[in-house]
PDB file of N, CA and C in Angstrom:
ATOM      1  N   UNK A   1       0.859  -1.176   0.000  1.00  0.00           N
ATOM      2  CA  UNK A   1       0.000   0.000   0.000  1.00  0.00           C
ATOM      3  C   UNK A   1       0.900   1.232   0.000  1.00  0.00           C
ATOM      4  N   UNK A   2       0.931   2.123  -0.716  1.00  0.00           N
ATOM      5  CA  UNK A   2       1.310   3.694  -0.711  1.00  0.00           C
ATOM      6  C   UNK A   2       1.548   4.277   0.451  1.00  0.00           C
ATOM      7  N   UNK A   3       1.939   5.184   0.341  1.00  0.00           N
ATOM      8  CA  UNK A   3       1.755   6.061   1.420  1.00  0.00           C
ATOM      9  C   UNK A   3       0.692   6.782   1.775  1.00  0.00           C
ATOM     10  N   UNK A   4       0.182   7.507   0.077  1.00  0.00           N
ATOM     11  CA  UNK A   4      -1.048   7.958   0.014  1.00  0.00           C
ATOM     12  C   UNK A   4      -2.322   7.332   0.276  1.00  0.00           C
ATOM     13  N   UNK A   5      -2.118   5.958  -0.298  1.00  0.00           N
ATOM     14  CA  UNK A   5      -3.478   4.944  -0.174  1.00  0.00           C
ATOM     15  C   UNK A   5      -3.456   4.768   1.509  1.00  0.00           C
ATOM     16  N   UNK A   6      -2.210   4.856   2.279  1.00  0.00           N
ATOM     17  CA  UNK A   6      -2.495   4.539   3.406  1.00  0.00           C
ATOM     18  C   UNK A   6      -2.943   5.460   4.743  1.00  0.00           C
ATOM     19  N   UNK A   7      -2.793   6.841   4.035  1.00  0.00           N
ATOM     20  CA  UNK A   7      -3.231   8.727   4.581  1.00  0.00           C
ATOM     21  C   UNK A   7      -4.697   8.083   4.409  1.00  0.00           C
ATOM     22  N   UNK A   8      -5.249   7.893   2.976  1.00  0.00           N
ATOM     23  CA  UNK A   8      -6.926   7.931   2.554  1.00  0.00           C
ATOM     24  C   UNK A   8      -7.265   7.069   3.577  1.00  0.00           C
ATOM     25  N   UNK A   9      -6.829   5.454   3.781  1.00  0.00           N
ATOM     26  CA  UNK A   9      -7.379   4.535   4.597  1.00  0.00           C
ATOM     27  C   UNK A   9      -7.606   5.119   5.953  1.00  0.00           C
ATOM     28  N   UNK A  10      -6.668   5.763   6.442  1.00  0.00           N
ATOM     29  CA  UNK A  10      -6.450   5.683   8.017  1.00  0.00           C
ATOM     30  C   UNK A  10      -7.767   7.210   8.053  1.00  0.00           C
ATOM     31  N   UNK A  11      -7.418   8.108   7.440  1.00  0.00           N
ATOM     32  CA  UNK A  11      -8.870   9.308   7.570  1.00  0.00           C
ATOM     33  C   UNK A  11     -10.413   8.936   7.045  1.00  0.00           C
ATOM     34  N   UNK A  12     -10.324   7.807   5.887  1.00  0.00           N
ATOM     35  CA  UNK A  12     -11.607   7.170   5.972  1.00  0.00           C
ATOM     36  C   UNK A  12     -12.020   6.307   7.604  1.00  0.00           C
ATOM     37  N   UNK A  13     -10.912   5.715   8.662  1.00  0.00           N
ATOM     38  CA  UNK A  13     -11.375   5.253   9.517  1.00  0.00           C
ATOM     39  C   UNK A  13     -11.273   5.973  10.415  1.00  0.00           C
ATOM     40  N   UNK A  14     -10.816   7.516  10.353  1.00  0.00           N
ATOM     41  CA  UNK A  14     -11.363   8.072  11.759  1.00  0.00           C
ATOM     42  C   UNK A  14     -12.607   8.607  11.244  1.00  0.00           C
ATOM     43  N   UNK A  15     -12.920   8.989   9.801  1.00  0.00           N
ATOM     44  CA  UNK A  15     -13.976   9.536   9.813  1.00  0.00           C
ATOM     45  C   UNK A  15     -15.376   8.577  10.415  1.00  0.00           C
ATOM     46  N   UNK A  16     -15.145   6.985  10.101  1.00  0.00           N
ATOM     47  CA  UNK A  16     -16.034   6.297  10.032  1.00  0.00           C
ATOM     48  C   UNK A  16     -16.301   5.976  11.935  1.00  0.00           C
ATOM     49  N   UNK A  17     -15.305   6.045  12.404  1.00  0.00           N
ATOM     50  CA  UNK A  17     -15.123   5.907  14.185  1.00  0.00           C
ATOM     51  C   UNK A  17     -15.727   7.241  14.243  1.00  0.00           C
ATOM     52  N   UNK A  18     -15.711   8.620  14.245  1.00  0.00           N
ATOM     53  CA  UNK A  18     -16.430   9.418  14.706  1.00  0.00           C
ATOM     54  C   UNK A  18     -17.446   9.269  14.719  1.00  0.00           C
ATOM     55  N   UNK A  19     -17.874   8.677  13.190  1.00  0.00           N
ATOM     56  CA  UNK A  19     -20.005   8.701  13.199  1.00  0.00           C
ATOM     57  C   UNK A  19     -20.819   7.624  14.084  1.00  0.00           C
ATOM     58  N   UNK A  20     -19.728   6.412  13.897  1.00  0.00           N
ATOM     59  CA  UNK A  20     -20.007   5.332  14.699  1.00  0.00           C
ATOM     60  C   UNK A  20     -20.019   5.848  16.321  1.00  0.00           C
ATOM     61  N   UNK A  21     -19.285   6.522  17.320  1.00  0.00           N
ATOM     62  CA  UNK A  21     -18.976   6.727  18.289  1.00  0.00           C
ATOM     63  C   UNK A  21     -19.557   8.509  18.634  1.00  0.00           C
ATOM     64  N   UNK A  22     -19.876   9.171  17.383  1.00  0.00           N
ATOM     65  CA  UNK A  22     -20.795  10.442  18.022  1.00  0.00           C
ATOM     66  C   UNK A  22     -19.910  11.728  18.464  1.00  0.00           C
ATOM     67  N   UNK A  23     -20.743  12.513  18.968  1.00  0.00           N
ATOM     68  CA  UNK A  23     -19.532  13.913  19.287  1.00  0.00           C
ATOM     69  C   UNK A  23     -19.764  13.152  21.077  1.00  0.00           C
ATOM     70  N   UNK A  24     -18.050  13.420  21.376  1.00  0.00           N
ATOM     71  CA  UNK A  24     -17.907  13.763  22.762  1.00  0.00           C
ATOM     72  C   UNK A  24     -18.492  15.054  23.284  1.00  0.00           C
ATOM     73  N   UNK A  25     -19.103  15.034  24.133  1.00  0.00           N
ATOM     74  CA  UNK A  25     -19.300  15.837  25.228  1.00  0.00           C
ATOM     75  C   UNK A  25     -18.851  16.265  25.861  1.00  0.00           C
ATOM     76  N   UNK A  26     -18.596  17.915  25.814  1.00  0.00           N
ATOM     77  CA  UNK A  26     -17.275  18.411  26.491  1.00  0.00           C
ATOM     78  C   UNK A  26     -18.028  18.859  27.350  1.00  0.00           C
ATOM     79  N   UNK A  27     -17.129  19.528  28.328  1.00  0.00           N
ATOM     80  CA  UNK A  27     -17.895  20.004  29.660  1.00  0.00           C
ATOM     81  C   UNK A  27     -17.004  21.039  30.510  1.00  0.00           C
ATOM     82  N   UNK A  28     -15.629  21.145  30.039  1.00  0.00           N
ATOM     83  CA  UNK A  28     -15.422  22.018  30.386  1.00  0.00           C
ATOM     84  C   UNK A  28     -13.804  21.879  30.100  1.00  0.00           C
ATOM     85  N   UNK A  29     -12.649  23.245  30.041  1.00  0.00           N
ATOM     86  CA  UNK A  29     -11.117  22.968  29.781  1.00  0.00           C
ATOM     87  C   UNK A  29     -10.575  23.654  31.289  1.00  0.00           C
ATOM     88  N   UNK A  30     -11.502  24.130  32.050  1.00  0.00           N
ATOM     89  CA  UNK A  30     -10.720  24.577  32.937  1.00  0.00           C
ATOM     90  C   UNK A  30      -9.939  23.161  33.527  1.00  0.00           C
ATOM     91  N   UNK A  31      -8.509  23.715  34.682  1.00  0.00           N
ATOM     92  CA  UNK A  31      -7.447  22.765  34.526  1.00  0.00           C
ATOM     93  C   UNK A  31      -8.146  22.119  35.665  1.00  0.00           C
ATOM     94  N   UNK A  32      -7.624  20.948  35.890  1.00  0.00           N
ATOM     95  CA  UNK A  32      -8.102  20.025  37.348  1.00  0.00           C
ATOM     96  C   UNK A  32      -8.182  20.225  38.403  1.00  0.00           C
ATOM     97  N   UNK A  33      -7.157  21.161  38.425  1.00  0.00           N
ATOM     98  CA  UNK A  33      -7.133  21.832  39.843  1.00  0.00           C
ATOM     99  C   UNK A  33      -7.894  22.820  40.211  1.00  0.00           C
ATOM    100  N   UNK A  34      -9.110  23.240  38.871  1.00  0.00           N
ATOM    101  CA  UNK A  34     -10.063  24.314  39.153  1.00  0.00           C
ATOM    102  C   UNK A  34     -11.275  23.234  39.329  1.00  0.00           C
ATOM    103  N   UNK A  35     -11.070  22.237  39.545  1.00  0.00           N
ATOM    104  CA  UNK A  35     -12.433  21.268  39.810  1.00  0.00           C
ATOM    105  C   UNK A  35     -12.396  20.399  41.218  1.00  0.00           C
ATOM    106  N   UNK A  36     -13.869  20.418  41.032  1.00  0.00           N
ATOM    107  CA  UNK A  36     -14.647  20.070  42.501  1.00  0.00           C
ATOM    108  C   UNK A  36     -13.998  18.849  43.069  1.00  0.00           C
ATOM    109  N   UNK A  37     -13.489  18.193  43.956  1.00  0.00           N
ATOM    110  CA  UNK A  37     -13.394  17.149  44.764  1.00  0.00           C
ATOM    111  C   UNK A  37     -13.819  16.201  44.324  1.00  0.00           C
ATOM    112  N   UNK A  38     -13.816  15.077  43.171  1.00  0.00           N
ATOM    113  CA  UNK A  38     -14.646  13.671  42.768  1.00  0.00           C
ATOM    114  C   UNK A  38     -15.593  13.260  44.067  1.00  0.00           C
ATOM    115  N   UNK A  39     -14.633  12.998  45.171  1.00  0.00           N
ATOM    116  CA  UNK A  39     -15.560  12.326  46.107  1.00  0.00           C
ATOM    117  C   UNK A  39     -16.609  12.960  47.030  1.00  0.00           C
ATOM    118  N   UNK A  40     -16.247  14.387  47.102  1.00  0.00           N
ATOM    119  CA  UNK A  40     -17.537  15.450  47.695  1.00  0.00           C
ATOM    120  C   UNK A  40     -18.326  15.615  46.512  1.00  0.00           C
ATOM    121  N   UNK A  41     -18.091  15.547  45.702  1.00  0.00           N
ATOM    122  CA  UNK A  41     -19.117  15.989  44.382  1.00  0.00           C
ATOM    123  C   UNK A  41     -19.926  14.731  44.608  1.00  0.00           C
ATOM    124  N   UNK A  42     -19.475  13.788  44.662  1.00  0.00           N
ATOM    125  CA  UNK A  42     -20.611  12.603  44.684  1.00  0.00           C
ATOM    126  C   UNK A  42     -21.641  12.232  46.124  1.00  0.00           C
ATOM    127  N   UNK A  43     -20.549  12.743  47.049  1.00  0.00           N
ATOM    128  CA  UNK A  43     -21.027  12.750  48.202  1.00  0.00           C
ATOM    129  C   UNK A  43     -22.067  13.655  47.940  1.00  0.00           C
ATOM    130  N   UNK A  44     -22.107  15.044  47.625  1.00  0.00           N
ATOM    131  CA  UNK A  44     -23.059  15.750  47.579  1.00  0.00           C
ATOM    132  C   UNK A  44     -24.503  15.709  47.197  1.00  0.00           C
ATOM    133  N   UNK A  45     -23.888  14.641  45.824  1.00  0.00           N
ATOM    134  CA  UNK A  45     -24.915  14.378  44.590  1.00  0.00           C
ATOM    135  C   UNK A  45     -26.099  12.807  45.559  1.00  0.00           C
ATOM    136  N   UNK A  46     -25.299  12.306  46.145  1.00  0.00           N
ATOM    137  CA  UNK A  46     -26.093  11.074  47.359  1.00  0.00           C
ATOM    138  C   UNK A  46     -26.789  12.017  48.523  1.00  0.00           C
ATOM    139  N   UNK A  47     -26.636  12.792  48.923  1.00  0.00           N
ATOM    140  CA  UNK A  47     -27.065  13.704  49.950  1.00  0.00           C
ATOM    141  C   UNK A  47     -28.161  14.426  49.105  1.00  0.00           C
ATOM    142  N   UNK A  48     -28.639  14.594  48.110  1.00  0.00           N
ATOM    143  CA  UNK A  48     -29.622  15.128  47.333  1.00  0.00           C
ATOM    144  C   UNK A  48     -30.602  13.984  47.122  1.00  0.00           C
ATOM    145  N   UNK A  49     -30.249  13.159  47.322  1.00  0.00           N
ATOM    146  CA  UNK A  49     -31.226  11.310  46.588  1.00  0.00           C
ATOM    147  C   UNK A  49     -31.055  10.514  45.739  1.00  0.00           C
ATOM    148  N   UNK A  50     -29.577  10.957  45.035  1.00  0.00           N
ATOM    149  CA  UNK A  50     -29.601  10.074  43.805  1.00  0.00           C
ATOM    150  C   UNK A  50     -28.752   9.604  44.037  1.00  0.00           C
ATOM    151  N   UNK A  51     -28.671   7.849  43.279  1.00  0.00           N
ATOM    152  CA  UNK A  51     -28.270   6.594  43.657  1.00  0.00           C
ATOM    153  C   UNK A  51     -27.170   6.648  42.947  1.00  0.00           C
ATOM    154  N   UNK A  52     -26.215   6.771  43.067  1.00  0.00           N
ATOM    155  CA  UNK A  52     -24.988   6.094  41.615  1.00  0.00           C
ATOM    156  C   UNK A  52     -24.575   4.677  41.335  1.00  0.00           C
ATOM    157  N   UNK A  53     -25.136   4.440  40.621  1.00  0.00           N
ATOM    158  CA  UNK A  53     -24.237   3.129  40.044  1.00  0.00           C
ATOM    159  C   UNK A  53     -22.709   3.084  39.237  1.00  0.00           C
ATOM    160  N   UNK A  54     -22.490   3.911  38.471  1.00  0.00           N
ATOM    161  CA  UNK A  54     -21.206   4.504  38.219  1.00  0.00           C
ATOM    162  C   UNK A  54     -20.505   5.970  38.066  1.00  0.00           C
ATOM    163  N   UNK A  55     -19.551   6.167  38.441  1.00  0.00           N
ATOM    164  CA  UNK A  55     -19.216   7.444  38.085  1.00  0.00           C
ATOM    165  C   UNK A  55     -17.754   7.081  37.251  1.00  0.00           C
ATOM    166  N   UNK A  56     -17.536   8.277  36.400  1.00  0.00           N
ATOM    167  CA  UNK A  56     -15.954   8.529  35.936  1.00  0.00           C
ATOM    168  C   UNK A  56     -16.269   9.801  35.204  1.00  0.00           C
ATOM    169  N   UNK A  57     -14.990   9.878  35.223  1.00  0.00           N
ATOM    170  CA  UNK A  57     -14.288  11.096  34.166  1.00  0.00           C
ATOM    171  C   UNK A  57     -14.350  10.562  32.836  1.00  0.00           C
ATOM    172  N   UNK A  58     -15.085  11.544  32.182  1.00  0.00           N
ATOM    173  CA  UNK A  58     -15.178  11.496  30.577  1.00  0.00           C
ATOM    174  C   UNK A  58     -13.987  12.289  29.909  1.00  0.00           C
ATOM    175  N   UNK A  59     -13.853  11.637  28.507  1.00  0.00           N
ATOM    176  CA  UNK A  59     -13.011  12.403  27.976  1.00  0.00           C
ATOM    177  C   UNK A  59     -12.891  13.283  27.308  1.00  0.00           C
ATOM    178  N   UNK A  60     -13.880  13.999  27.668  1.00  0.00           N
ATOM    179  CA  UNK A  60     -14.659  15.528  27.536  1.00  0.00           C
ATOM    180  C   UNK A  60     -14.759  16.232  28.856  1.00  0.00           C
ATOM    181  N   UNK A  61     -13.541  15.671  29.768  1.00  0.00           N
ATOM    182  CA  UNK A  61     -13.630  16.588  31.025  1.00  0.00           C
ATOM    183  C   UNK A  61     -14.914  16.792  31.960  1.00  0.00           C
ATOM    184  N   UNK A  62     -15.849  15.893  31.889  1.00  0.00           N
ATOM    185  CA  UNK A  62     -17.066  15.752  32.619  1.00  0.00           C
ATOM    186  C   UNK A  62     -17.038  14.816  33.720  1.00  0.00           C
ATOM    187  N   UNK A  63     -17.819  14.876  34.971  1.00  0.00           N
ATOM    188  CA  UNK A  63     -18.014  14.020  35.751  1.00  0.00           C
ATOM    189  C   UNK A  63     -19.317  13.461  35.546  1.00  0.00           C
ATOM    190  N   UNK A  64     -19.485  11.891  35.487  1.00  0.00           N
ATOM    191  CA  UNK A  64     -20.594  11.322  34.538  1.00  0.00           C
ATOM    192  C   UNK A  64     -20.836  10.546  35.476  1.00  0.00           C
ATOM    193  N   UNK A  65     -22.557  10.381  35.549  1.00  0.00           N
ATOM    194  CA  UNK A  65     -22.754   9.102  36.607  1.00  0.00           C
ATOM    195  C   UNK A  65     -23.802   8.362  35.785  1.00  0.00           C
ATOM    196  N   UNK A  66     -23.730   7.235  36.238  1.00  0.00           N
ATOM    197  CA  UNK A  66     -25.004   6.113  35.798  1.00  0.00           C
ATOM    198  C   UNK A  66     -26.121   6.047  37.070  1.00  0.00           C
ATOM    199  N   UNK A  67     -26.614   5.868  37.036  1.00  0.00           N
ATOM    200  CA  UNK A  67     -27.870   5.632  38.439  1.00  0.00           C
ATOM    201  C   UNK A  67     -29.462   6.041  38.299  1.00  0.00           C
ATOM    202  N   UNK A  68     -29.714   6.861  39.508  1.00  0.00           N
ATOM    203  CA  UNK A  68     -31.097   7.134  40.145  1.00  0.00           C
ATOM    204  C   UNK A  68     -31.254   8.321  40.765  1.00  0.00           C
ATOM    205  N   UNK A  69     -32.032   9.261  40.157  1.00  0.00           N
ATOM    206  CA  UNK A  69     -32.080  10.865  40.137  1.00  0.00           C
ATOM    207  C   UNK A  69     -32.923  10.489  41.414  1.00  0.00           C
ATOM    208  N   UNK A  70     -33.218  11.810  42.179  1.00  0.00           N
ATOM    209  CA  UNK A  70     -33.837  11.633  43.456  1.00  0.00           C
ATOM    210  C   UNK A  70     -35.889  11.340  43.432  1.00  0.00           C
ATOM    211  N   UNK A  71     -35.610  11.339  42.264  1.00  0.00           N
ATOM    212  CA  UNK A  71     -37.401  10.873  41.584  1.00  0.00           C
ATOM    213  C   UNK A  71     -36.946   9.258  41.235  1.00  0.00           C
ATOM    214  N   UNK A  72     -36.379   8.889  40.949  1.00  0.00           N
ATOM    215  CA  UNK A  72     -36.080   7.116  40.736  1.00  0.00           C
ATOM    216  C   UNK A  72     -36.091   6.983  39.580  1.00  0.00           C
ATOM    217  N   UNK A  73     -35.526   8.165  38.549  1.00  0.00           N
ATOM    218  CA  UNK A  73     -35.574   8.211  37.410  1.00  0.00           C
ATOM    219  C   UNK A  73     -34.200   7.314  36.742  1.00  0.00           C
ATOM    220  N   UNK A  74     -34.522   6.439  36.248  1.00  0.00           N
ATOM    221  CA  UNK A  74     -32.880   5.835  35.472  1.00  0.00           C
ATOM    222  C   UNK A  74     -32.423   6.843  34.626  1.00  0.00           C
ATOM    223  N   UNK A  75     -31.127   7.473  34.771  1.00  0.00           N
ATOM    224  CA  UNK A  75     -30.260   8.698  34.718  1.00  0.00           C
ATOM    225  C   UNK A  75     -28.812   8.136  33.724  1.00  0.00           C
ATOM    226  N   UNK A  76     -28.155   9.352  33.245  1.00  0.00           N
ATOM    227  CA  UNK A  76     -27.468   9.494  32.598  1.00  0.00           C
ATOM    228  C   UNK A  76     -27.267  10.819  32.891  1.00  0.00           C
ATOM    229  N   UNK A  77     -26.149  11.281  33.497  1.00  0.00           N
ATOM    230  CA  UNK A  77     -25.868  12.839  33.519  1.00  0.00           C
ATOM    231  C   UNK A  77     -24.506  13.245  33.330  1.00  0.00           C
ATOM    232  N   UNK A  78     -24.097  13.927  32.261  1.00  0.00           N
ATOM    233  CA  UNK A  78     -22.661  14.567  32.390  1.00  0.00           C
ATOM    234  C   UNK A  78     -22.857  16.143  33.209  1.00  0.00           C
ATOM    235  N   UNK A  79     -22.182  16.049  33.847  1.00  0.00           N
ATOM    236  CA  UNK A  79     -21.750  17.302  34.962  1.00  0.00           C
ATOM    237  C   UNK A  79     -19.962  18.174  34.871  1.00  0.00           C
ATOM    238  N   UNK A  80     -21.185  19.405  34.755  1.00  0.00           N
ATOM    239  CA  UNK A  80     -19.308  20.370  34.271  1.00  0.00           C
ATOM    240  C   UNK A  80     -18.669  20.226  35.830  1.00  0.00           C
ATOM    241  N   UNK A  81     -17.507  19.198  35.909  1.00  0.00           N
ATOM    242  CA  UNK A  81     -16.980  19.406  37.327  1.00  0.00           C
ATOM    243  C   UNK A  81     -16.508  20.880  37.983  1.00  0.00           C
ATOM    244  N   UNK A  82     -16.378  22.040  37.636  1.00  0.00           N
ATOM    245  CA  UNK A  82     -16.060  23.114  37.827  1.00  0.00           C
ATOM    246  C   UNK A  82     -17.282  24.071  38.381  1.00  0.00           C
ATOM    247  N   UNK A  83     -18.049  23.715  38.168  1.00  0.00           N
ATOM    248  CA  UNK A  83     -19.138  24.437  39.082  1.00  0.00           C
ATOM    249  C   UNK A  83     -20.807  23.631  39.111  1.00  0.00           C
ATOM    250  N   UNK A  84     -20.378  22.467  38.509  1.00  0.00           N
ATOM    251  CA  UNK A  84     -21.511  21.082  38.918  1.00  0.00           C
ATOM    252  C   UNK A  84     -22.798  21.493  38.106  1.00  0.00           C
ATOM    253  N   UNK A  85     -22.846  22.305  37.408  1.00  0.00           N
ATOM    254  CA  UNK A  85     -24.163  22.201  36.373  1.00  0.00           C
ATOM    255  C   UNK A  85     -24.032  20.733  35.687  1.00  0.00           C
ATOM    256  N   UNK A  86     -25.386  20.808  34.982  1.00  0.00           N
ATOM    257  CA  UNK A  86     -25.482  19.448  34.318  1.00  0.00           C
ATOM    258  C   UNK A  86     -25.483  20.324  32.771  1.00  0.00           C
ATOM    259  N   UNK A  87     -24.787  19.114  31.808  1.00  0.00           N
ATOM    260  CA  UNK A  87     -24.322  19.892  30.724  1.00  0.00           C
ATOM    261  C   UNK A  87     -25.387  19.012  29.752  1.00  0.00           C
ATOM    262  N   UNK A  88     -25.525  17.445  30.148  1.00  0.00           N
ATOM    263  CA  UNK A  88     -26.248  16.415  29.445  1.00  0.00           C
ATOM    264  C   UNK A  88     -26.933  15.764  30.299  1.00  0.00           C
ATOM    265  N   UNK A  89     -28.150  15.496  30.043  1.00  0.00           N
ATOM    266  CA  UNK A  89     -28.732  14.021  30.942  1.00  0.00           C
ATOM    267  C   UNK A  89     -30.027  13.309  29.805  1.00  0.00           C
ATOM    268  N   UNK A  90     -29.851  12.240  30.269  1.00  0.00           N
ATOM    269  CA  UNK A  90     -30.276  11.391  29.445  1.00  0.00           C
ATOM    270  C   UNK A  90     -31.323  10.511  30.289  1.00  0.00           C
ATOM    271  N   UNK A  91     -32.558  10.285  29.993  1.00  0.00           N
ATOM    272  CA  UNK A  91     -33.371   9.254  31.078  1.00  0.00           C
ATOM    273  C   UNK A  91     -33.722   7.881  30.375  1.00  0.00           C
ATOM    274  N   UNK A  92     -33.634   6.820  30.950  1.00  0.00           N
ATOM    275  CA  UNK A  92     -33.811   5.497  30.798  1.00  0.00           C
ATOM    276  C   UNK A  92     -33.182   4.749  30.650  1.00  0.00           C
TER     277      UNK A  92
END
């Protein structure tokens, strides 16, 4: 394979991984050290009613949980860790 044939291949497969995989969800560039505590942020977010089943860091700089909003709603929420708005949520 070329060099060229092998530029076309490799940008036909990021193009085709982006559509397959969607836009990331950014949430914020401030640096880490301008963000909330992981484990008080969650602590906080349980002290309100909602259940987590998972949390992590997205790679869009978000703090993301899986669980149970304080209505018992099955949840999906990305959260700007820098001042804890919700940027995305998703139900079911």
């Amino acid at each position: 394979m070329t060099t060229r044939n092998l530029l076309l291949a490799s940008a036909a497969t990021a193009v085709l991984a982006g559509c397959a995989g969607g836009e990331t969800t950014q949430c914020t560039t401030e640096p880490r050290s301008a963000w909330q505590d992981a484990e008080a942020f969650q602590q906080n977010l349980i002290d309100q009613g909602y259940k987590i089943n998972a949390f992590k860091v997205t790679e869009g700089n978000c703090y993301e949980i899986y669980g149970f909003d304080p209505q018992q709603t099955k949840v999906e929420i990305y959260f700007n860790p820098v001042d804890g708005s919700v940027v995305k949520r998703e139900e079911g």
